[in-house]
Protein backbone atom coordinates (compact mmCIF):
# COMPACT_ATOMS: atom_id res chain seq x y z
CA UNK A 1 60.00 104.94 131.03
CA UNK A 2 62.81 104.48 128.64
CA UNK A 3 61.90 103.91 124.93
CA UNK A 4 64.45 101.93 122.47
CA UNK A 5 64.88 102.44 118.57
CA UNK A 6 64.90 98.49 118.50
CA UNK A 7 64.52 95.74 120.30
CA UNK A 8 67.17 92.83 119.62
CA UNK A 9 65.19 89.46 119.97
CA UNK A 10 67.67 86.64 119.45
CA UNK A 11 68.81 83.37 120.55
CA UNK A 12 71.98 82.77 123.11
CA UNK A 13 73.56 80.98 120.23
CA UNK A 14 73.48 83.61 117.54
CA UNK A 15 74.38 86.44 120.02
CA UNK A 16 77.58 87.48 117.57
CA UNK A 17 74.64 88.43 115.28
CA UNK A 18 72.45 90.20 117.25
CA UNK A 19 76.09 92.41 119.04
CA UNK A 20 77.08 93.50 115.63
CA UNK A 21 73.67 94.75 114.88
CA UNK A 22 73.43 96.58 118.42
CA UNK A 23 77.08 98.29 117.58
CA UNK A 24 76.24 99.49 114.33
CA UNK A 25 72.64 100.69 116.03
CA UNK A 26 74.60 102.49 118.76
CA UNK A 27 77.58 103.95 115.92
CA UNK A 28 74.23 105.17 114.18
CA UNK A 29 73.17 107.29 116.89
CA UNK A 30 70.15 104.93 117.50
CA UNK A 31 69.21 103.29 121.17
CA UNK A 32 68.91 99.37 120.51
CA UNK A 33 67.39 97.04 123.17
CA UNK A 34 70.34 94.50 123.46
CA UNK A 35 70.24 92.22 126.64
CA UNK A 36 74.43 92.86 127.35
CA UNK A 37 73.85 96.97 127.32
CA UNK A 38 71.47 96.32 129.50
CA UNK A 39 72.96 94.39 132.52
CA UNK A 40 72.68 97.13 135.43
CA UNK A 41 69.08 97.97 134.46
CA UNK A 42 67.62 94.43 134.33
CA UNK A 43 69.79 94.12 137.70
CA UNK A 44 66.81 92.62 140.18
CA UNK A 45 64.08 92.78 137.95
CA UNK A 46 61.41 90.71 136.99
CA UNK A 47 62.38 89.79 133.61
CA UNK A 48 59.29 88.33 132.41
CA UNK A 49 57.12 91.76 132.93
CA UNK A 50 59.98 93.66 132.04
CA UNK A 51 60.67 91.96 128.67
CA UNK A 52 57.07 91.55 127.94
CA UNK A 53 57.11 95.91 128.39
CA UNK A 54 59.94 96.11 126.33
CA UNK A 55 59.10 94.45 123.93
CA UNK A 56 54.79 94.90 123.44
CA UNK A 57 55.39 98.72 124.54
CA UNK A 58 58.75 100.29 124.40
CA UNK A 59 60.24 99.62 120.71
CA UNK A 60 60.10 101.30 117.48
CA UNK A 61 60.93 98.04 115.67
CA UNK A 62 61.04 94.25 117.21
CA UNK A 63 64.20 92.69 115.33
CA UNK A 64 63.86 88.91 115.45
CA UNK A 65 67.17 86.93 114.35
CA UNK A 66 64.82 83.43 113.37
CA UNK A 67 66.92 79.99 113.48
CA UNK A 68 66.60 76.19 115.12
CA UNK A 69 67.45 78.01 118.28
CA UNK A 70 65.67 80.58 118.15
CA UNK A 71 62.73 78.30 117.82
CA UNK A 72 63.92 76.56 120.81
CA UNK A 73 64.15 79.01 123.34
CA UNK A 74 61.37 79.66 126.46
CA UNK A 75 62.43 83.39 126.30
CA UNK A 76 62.47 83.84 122.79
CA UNK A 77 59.41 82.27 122.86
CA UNK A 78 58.06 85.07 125.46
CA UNK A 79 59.83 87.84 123.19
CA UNK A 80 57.99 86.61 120.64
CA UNK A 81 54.57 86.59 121.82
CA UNK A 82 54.58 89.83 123.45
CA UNK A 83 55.91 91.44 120.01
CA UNK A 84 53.37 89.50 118.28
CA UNK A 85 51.12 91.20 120.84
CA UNK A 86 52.20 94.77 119.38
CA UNK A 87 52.19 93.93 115.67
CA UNK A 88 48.56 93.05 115.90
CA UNK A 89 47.50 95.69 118.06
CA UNK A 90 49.19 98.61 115.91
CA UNK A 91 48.58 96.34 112.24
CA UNK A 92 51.46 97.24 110.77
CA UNK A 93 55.27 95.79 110.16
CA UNK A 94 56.71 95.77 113.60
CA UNK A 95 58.34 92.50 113.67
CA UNK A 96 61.45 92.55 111.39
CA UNK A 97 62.79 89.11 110.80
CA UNK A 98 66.25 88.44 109.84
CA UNK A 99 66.36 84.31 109.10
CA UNK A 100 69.89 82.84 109.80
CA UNK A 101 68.08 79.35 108.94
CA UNK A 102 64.40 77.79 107.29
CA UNK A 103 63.62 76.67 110.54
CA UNK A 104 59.71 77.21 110.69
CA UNK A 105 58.73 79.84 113.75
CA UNK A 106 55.26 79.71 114.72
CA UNK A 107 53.33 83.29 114.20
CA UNK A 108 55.84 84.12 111.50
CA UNK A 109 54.56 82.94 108.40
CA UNK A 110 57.21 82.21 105.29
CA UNK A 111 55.25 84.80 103.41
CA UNK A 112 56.68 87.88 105.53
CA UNK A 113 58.85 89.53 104.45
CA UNK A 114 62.64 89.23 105.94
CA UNK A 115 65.70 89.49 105.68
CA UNK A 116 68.52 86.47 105.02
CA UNK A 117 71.69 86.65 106.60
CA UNK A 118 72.75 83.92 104.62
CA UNK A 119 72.45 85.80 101.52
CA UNK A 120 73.65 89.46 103.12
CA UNK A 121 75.88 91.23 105.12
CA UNK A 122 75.29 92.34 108.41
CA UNK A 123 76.27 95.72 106.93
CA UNK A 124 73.62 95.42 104.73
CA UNK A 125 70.76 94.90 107.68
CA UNK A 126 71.72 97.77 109.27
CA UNK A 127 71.20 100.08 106.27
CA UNK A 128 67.63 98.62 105.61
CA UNK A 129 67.00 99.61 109.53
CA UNK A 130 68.15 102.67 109.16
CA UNK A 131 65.80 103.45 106.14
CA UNK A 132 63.23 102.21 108.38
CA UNK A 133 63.74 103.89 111.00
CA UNK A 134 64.89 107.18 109.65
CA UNK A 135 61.51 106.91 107.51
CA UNK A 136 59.45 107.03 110.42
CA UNK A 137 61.06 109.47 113.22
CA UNK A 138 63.94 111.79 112.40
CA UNK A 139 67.11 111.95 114.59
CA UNK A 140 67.27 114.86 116.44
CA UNK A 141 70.61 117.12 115.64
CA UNK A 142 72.22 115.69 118.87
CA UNK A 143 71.74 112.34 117.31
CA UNK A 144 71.77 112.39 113.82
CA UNK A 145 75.04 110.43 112.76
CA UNK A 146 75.37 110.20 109.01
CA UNK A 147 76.51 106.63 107.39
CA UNK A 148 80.26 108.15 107.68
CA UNK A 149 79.93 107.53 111.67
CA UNK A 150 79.05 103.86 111.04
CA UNK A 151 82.35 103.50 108.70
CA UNK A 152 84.26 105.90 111.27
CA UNK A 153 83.98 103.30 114.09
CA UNK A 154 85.78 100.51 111.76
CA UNK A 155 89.14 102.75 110.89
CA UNK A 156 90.64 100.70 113.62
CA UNK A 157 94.31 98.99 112.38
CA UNK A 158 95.10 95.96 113.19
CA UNK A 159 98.58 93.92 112.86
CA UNK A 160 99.03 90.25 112.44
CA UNK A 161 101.20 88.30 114.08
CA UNK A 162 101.67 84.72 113.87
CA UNK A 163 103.21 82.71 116.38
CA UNK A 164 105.68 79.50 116.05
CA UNK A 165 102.62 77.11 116.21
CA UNK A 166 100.82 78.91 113.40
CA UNK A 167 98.35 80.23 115.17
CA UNK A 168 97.27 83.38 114.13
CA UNK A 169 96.91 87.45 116.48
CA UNK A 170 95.04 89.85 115.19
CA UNK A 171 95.47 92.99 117.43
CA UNK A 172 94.79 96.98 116.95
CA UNK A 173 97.79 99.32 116.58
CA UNK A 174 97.85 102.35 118.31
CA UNK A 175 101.02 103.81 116.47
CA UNK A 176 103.30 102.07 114.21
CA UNK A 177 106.78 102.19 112.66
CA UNK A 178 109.32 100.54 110.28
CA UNK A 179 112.78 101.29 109.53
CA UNK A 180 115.41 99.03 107.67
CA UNK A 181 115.60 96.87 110.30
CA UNK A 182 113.40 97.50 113.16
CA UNK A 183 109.12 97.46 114.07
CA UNK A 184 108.16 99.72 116.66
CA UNK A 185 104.49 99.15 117.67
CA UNK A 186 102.11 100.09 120.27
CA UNK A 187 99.48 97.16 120.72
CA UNK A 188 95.87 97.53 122.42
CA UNK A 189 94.93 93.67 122.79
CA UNK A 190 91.61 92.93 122.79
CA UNK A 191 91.19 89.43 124.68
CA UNK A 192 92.94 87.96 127.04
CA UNK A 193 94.44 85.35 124.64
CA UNK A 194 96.31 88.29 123.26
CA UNK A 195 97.75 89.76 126.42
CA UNK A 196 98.80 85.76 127.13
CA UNK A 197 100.78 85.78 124.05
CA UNK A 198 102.60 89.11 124.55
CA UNK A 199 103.64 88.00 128.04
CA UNK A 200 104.82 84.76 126.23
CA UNK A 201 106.92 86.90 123.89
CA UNK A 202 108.31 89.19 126.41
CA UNK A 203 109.65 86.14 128.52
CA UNK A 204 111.22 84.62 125.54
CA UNK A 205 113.18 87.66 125.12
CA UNK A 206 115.38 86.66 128.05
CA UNK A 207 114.97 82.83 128.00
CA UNK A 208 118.57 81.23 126.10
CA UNK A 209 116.73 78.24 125.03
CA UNK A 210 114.21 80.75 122.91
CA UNK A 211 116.32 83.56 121.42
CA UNK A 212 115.93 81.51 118.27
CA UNK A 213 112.44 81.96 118.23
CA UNK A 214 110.87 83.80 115.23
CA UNK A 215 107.34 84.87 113.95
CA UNK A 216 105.85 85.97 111.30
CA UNK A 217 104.20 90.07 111.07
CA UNK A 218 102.02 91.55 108.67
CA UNK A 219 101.17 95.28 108.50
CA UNK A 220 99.36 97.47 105.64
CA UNK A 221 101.32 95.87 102.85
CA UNK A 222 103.91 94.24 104.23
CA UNK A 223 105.54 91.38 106.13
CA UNK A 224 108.01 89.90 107.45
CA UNK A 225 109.58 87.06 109.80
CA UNK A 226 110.58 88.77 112.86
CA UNK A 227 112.25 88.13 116.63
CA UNK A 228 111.23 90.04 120.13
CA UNK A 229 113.66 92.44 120.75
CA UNK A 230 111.78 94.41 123.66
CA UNK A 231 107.99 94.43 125.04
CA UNK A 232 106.88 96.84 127.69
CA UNK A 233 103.24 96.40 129.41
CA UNK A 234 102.66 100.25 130.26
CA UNK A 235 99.25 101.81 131.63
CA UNK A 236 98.37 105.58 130.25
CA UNK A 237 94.86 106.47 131.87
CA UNK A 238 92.64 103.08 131.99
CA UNK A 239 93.94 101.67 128.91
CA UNK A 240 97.00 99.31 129.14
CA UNK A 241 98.99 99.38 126.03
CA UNK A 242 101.89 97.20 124.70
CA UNK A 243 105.39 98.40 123.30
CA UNK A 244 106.83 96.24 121.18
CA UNK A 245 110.16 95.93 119.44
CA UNK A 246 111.10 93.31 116.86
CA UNK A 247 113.31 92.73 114.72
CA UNK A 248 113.51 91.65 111.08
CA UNK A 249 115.26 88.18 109.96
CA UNK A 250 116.57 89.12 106.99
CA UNK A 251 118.43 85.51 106.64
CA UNK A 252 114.71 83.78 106.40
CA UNK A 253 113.44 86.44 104.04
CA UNK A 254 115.92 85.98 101.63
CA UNK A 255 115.86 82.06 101.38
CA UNK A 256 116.13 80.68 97.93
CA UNK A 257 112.68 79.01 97.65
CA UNK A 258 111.66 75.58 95.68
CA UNK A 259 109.66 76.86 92.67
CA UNK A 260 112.31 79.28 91.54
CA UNK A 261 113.58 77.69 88.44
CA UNK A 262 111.63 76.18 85.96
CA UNK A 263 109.98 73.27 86.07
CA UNK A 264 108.72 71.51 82.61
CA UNK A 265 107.01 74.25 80.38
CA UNK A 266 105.95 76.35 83.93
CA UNK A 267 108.47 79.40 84.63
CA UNK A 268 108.99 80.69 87.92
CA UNK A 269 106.73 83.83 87.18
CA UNK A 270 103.70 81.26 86.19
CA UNK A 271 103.89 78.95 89.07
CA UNK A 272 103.87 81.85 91.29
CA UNK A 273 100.92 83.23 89.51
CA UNK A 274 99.47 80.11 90.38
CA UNK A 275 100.45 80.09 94.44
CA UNK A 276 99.18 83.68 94.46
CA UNK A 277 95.32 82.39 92.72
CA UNK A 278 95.66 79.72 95.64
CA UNK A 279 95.93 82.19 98.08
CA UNK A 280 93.17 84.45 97.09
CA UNK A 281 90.90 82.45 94.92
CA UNK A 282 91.59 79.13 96.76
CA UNK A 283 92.49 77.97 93.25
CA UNK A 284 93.65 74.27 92.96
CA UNK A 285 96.19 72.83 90.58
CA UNK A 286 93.93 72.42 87.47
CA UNK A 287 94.57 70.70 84.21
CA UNK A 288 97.90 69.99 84.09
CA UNK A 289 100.11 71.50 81.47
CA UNK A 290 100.50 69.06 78.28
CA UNK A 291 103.93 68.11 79.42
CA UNK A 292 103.18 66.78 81.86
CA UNK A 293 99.82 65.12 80.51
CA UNK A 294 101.60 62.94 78.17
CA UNK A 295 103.02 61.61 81.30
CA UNK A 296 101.27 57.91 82.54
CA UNK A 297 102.35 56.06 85.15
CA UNK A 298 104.20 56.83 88.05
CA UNK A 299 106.14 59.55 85.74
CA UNK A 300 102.92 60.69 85.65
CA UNK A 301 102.20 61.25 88.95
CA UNK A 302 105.80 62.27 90.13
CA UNK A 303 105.74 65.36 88.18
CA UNK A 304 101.91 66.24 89.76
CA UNK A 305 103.54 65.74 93.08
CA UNK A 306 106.49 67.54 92.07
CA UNK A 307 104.69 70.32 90.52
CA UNK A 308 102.48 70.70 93.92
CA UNK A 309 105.38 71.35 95.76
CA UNK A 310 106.77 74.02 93.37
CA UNK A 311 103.47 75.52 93.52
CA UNK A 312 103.18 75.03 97.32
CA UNK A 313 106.47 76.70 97.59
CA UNK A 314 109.16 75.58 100.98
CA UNK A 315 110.49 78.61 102.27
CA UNK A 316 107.87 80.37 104.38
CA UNK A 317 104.68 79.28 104.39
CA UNK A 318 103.46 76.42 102.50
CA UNK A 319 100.66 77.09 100.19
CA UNK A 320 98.41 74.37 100.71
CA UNK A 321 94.65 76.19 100.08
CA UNK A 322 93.42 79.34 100.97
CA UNK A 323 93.46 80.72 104.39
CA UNK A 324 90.61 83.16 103.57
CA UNK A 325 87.60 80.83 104.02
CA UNK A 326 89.02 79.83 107.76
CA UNK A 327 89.27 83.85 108.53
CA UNK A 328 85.73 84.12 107.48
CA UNK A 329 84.59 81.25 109.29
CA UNK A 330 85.98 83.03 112.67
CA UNK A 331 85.02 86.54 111.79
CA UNK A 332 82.59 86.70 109.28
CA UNK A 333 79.77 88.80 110.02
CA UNK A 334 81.69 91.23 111.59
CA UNK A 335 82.63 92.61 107.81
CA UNK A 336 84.94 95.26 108.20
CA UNK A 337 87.12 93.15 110.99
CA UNK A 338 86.94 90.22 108.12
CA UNK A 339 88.19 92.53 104.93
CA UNK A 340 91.18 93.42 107.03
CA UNK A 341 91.83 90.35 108.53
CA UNK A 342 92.02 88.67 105.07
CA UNK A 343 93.48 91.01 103.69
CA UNK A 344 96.38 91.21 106.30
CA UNK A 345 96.73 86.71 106.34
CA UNK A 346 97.09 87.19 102.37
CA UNK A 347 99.67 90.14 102.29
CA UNK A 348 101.32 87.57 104.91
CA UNK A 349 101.32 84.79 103.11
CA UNK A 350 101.99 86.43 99.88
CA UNK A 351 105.17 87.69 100.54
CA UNK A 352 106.75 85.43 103.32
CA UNK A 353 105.86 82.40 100.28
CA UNK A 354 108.32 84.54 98.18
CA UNK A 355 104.94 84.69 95.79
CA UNK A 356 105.68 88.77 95.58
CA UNK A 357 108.05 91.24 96.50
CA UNK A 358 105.53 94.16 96.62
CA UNK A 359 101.87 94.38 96.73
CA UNK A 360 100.56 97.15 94.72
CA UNK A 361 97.03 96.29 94.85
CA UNK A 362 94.72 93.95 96.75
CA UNK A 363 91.50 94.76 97.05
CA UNK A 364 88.79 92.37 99.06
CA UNK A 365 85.10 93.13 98.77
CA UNK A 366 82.37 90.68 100.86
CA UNK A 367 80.21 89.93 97.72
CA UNK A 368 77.45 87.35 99.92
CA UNK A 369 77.17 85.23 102.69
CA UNK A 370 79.64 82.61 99.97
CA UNK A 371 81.55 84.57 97.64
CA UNK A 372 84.79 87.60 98.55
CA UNK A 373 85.67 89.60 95.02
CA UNK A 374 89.70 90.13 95.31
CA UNK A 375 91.60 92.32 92.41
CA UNK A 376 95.03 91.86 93.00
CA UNK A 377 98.29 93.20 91.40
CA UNK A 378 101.61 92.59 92.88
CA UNK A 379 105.33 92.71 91.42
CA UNK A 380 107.88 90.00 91.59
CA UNK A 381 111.63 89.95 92.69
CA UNK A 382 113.43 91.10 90.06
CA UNK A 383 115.94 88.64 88.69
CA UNK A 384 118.09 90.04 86.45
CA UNK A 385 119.75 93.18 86.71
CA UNK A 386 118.42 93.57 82.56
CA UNK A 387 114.82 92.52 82.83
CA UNK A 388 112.34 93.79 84.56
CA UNK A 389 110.69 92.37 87.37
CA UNK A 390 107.60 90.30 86.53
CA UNK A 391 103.87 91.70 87.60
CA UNK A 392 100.98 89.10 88.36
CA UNK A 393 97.93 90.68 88.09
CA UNK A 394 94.43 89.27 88.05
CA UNK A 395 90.70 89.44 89.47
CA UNK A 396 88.10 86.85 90.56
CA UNK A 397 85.60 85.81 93.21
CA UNK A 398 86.98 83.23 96.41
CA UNK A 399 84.36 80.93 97.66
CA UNK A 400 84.10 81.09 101.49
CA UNK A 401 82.04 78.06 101.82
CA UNK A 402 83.62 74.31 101.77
């Protein structure tokens, strides 16, 4: 009878949880119990005798994600009870909780010890597992995947592409490439939203009443507003991939932006210092400068106004807040898809807000469950042939949480 590494005990709600545990497990070279693997083998069975096996018999580890629903649940509840079953049979630490919330689960009292995915990454749960379970029963050789496999399976690329109604593609790139003028990319979309909005694209290409129609790309460290030139849906083997042309709009790009000239005591370098701390920091306006301080009245609060809108920028995107929280929100327990993600909406937003010319560093690291570390250093337009372009540079911590 088959034996697991791990059984995944979880509720229906907090599956996203539970998946990215079982895919780090399986990049590991470890065999996790996770329901969804499973689907052919529990085909016909009686699941409450063969849960109650699994899970009082056939596990290394029982990993329990705890929260309101998990609480909740009639086959939680079963999980539960048969691991409970195990731990006091065997007396020892066999039931690994991970909390997602306080909610109080009966037969696991708050003095065990558990981890808090509030607090961590589920990076970081995986590499207490592994101790664990490394600790107890070596991988064999045809197992044995160092910690390089689990960072192996995340070297996917992605590139982001935004569409007129600002709603935002992240998709993997097979093979990429950008001349003066033209992006060449080969796109493996992941959902079915995706492949929708290709096909949108590629009809547009053809259709006289959207030829007009532009979005906006990001890639590595660049971006740029861009139009459909050609999309081909091809099949090589069982994987359908997308070929798609585009073209840059050089006429957006090159807009002259509100917030170039200088506004009060703020230059054009500093307000764009301060757009660029929106983006990554979330950064509002602040105390104002004194110039505009000694303003009262509706003076006063015209030149706030005004000054938000220099900061905000108009050509591009307008700056309004961060868009990092909203990316983490979506994606973020899945850490490596959530570095790059962010990373790729803030090179995007970055340089299509005219905030920088070139990125020469931005780096994002997931801190906790609240807080994203960014160093960034980028270079400005220049603008003037005799002086050299400007460099913002600077480091802090983004809150994720509202």
């Amino acid at each position: 009878m088959k034996k697991y590494d791990v059984a995944l005990s979880f509720a229906g709600e907090d599956r996203q949880h539970a998946e990215a545990l079982a895919d780090l497990l399986e990049a590991g070279g470890y065999d996790p119990f996770y329901d969804k693997d499973e689907l052919a083998n529990l085909w016909g069975k009686n699941l409450y005798d063969y849960l109650s096996s699994v899970y009082k018999d056939r596990a290394r580890y029982c990993v329990m994600f705890l929260s309101k629903y998990y609480e909740r649940k009639l086959w939680t509840t079963h999980e539960r009870q048969m691991a409970q079953a195990r731990a006091f049979q065997e007396n020892r630490e066999y039931i690994l909780p991970v909390r997602l919330d306080d909610t109080e689960i009966p037969g696991i009292p708050p003095t065990v010890g558990y981890l808090d995915l509030r607090m961590m990454t589920i990076e970081e749960v995986y590499e207490a597992l592994d101790k664990k379970l490394s600790g107890t029963t070596p991988k064999t050789a045809a197992t044995d995947r160092t910690a390089s496999s689990v960072v192996e399976r995340d070297t996917t690329e992605y590139v982001l592409l935004v569409s007129e109604d600002g709603k935002s593609y992240f998709i993997p790139v097979q093979n990429a490439r950008w001349d003066s003028t033209e992006i060449s990319l080969e796109l493996l979309p992941e959902s079915p939203e995706e492949t929708a909005f290709l096909r949108t694209l590629r009809r547009h290409i053809n259709d006289a009443f959207a030829r007009d129609a532009h979005i906006a790309l990001a890639l590595r460290e660049d971006a740029a507003w861009v139009k459909p030139q050609d999309i081909v849906e091809t099949a090589s083997g069982s994987q359908i991939v997308w070929k798609a042309v585009f073209n840059e709009k050089r006429h957006r790009q090159n807009g002259n932006p509100l917030g170039e000239m200088t506004f009060g005591s703020l230059s054009p370098d500093k307000m764009a210092e301060m757009r660029a701390k929106r983006i990554l920091l979330d950064e509002k306006l602040g105390e104002l400068p004194p110039d505009f301080q000694n303003r009262t009245g509706p003076a006063g609060l015209f030149n706030e106004a005004t000054l938000e809108m220099f900061v905000r920028g108009r050509n591009g995107f307008q700056i309004s807040a961060s868009p990092i929280p909203s990316v983490y929100r979506s994606v973020g327990q899945t850490v490596g898809r959530f570095e790059k993600f962010a990373r790729l909406t803030s090179v995007l937003q970055l340089k299509l807000s005219n905030t920088v010319e070139e990125i020469l560093q931005l780096d994002l690291k997931l801190l906790n469950a609240k807080e994203l570390q960014v160093e960034f250093r980028g270079r400005r337009a220049r603008r003037y042939t005799n002086v050299e372009p400007s460099i913002i540079e600077f480091n802090g911590v983004c809150p994720l949480s509202q």
